[in-house]
Protein backbone atom coordinates (compact mmCIF):
# COMPACT_ATOMS: atom_id res chain seq x y z
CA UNK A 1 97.33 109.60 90.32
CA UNK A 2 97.02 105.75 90.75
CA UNK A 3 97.23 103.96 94.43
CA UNK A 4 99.48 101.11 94.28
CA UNK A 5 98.79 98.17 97.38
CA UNK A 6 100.62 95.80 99.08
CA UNK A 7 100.93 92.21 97.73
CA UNK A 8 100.68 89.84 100.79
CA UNK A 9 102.61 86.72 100.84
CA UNK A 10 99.42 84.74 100.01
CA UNK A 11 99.27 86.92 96.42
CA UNK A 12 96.41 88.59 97.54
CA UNK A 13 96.69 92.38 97.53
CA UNK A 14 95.66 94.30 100.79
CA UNK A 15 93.54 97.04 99.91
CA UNK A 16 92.71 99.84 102.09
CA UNK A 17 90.07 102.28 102.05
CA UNK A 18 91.47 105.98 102.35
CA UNK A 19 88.45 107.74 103.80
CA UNK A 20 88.18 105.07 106.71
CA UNK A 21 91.03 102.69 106.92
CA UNK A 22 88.37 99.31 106.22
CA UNK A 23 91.10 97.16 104.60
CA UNK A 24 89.86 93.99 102.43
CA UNK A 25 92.36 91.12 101.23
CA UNK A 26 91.76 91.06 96.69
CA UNK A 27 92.46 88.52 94.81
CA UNK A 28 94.01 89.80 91.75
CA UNK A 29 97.15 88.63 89.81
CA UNK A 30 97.34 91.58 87.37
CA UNK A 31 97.39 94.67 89.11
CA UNK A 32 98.25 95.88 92.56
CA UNK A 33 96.04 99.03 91.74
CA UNK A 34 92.98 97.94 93.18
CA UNK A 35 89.29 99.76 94.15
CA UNK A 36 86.49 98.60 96.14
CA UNK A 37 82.99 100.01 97.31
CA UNK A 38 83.46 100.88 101.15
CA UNK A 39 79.95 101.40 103.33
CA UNK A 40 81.92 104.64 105.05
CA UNK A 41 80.98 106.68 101.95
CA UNK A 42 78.92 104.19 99.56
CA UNK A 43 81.34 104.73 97.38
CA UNK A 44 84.22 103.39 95.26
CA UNK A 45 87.80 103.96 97.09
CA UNK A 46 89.97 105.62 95.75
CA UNK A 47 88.16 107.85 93.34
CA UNK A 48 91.62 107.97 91.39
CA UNK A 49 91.96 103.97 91.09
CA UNK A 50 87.98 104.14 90.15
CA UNK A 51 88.61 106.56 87.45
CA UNK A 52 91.77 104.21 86.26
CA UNK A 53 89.67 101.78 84.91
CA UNK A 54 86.40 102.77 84.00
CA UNK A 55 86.92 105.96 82.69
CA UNK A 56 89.15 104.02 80.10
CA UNK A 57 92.67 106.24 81.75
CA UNK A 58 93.70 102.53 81.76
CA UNK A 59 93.18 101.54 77.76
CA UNK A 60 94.34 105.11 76.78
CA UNK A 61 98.30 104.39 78.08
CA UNK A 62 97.93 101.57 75.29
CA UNK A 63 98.60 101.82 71.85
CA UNK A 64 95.92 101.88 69.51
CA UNK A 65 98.00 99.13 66.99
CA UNK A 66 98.21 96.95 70.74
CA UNK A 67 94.70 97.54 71.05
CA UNK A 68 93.43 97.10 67.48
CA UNK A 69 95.79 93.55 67.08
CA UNK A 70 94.49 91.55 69.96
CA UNK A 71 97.61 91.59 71.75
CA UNK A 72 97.77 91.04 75.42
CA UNK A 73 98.57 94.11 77.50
């Protein structure tokens, strides 16, 4: 599963913690799939948009000839 947030008028994306509610503005213009550490659990939230990127779920949905040319994904 991957957590999608709002993109505020500003192009920030509102990001909201789903063990507390603690919501953060991000600056990010790639992705609206955002985590952050939150002080409720000292932990990244979500887990699932944690595990998105650094357990490589993200690099895996591209192809390896994307990957091995250089290409921008």
């Amino acid at each position: 599963m991957l957590i999608f947030y709002p993109r505020l008028p500003n192009g920030n994306i509102l990001w909201t913690c789903d063990n507390c509610g603690n919501t953060a503005q991000v600056s990010c213009s790639e992705t609206n799939a955002v985590a952050l550490y939150c002080t409720c659990s000292c932990k990244i939230q979500p887990q699932c948009n944690d595990d998105w990127y650094n357990k490589n779920l993200y690099l895996k949905r591209i192809p390896i000839e994307i990957r091995l040319n250089n290409s921008v994904f």
